[in-house]
Protein backbone atom coordinates (compact mmCIF):
# COMPACT_ATOMS: atom_id res chain seq x y z
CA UNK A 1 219.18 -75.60 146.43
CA UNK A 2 217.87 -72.54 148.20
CA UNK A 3 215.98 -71.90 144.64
CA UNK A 4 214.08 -75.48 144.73
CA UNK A 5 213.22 -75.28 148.49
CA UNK A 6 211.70 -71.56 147.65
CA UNK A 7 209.75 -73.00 144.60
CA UNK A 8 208.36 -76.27 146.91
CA UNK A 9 207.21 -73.70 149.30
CA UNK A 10 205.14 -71.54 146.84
CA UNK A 11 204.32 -74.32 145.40
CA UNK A 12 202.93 -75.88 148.40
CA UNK A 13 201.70 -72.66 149.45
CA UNK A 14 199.10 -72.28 146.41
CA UNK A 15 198.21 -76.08 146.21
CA UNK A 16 194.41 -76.49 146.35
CA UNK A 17 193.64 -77.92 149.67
CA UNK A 18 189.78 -78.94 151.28
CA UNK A 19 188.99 -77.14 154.06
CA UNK A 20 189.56 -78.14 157.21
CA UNK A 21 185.65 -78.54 159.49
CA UNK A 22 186.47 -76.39 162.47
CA UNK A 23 185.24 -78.94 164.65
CA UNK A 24 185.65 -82.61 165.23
CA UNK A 25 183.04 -84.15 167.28
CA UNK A 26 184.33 -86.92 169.57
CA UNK A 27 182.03 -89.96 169.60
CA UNK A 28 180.58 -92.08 172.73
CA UNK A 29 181.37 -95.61 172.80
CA UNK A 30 179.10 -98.36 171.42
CA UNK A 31 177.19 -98.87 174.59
CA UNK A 32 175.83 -95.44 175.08
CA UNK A 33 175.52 -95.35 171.17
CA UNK A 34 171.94 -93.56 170.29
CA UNK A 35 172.00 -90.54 173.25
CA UNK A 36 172.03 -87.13 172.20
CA UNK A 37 175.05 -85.70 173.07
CA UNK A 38 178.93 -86.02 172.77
CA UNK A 39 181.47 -86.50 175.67
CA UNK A 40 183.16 -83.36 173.84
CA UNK A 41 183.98 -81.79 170.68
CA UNK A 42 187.23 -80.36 169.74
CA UNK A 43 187.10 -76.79 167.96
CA UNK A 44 189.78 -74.73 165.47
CA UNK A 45 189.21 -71.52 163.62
CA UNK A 46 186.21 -71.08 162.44
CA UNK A 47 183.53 -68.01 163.91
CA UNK A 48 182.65 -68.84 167.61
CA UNK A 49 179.06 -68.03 168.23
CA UNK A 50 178.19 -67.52 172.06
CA UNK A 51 174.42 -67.33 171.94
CA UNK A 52 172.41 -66.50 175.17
CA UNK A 53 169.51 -68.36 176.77
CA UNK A 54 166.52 -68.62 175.06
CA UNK A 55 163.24 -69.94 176.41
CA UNK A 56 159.16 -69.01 175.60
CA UNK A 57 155.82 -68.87 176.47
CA UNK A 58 154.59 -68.31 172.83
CA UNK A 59 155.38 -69.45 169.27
CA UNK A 60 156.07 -67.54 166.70
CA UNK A 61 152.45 -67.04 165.97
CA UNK A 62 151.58 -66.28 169.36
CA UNK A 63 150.03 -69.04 170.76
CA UNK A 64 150.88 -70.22 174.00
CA UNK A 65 153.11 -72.48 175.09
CA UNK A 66 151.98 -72.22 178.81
CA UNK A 67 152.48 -75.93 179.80
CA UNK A 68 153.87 -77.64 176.89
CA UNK A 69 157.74 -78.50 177.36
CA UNK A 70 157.75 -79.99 173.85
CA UNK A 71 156.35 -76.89 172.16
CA UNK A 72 158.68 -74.83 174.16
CA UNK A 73 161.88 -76.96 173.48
CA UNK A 74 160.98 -76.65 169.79
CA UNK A 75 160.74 -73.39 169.53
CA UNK A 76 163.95 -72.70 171.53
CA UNK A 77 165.91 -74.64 168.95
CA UNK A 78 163.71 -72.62 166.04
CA UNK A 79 164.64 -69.36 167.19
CA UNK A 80 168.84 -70.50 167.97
CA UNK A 81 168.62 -71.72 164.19
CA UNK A 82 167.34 -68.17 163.05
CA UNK A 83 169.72 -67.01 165.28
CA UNK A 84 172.78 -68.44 163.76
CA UNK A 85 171.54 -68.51 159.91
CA UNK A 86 171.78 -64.48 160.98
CA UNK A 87 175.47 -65.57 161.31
CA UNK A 88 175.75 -68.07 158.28
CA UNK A 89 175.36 -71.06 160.56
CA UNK A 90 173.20 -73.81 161.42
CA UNK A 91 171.97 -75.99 164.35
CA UNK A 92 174.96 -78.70 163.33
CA UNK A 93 177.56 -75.94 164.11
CA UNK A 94 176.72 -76.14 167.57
CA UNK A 95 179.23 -77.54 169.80
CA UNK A 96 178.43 -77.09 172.89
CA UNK A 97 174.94 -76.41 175.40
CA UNK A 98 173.55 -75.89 178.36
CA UNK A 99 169.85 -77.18 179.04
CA UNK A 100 167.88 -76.05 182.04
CA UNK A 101 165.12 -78.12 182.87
CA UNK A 102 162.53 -76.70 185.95
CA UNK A 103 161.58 -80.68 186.36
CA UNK A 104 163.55 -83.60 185.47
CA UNK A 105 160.99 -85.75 184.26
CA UNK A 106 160.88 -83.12 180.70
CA UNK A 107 164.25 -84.61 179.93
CA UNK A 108 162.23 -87.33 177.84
CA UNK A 109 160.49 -84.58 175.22
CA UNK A 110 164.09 -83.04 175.14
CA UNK A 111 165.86 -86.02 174.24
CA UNK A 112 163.37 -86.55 171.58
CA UNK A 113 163.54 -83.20 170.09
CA UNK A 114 167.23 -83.18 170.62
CA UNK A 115 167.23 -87.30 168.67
CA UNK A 116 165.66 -85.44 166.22
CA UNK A 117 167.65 -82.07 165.56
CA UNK A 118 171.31 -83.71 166.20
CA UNK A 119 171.04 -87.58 164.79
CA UNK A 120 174.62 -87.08 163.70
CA UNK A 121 177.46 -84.96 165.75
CA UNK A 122 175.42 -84.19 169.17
CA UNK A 123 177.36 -81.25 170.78
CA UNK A 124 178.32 -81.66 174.02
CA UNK A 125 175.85 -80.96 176.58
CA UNK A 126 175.09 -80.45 180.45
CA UNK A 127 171.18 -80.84 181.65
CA UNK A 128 170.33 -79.31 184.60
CA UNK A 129 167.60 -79.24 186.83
CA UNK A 130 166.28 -76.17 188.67
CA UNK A 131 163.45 -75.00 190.85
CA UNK A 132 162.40 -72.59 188.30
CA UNK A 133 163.37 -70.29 185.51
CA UNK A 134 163.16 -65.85 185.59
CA UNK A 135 159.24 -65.79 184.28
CA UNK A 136 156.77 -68.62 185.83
CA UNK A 137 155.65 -70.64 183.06
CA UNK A 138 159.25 -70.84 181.65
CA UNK A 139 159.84 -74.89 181.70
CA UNK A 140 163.05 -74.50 179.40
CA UNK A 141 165.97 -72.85 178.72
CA UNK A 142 169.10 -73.26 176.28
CA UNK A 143 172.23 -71.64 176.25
CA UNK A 144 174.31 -72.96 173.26
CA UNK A 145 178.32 -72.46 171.67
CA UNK A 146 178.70 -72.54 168.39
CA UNK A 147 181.47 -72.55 165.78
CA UNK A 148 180.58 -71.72 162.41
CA UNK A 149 183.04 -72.13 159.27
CA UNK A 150 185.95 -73.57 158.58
CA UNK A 151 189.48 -73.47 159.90
C-alpha cells in the first residue's frame, strides 16, 4: 500500500499542470459595469513589482507637455510599460495604483486613457486630488503594484 500511495504521489507530482495567473481580478457588479478599476484583486506568487511615481513635462521626444493632462497621463503609462517589459511584464500585470490628480476635473482624460489601457481586468485603484505635485507644471502622477508571472 505504502508502494501505490508513493507512486500516486510522483505521479501526481510530475503530471503536466497549466499555470496558475498570479492574480485574479475581482469584478464590480453590473451597475458600475464599464469604470476603470476593480474593487480589488487577489495576488499569489508571481514577481511583485513596486514601481515609483512617475509623472512629466515632456515626451519622449521632448516636447512639452506643459498643460496637457492627456499627453501627460499617456506618457506616464508609456514609460510604467517600459518599465515593467524591463521586468518581463506588461501594463495588464498591474494590480494595483495610485493616481494623483492636482484638479479633479482631469479625472475625465484619465478615465479615458485608463478605458483604453485596462478594457479587461482594471487593477484596483485610488484617485486623489491634491493642491499640487513636487515640480509646477506636474498635473499627474502614478504610483502602480504589479505582479508579474505565474504562481
Amino acid at each position: 500500500m505504502k508502494l501505490i500511495a508513493s507512486a500516486l504521489t510522483v505521479a501526481a507530482l510530475m503530471a503536466p499542470t497549466a499555470p496558475v495567473m498570479a492574480r485574479e481580478f475581482i469584478p464590480l457588479p453590473p451597475e458600475q459595469a464599464g469604470r476603470s478599476y476593480s474593487p480589488g484583486v487577489v495576488t499569489k506568487g508571481g514577481k511583485t513589482i513596486w514601481l515609483a511615481g512617475v509623472t512629466t513635462l515632456a515626451d519622449e521626444q521632448g516636447k512639452s507637455l506643459a498643460g496637457d493632462v492627456e499627453g501627460q497621463i499617456r506618457f506616464i503609462f508609456r514609460e510604467i510599460e517600459r518599465t515593467l517589459a524591463k521586468q518581463g511584464g506588461k501594463l495588464s500585470d498591474i494590480v494595483t495604483m495610485t493616481v494623483y490628480l492636482t484638479d479633479a476635473r482631469f479625472r475625465d482624460q484619465l478615465s479615458k486613457v485608463r478605458n483604453e489601457l485596462f478594457a479587461k481586468n482594471p487593477p484596483a485603484s485610488a484617485q486623489i486630488t491634491i493642491s499640487a505635485l513636487a515640480v509646477p507644471g506636474f498635473l499627474v502622477e502614478v504610483q502602480a503594484v504589479a505582479v508579474v508571472g505565474d504562481e
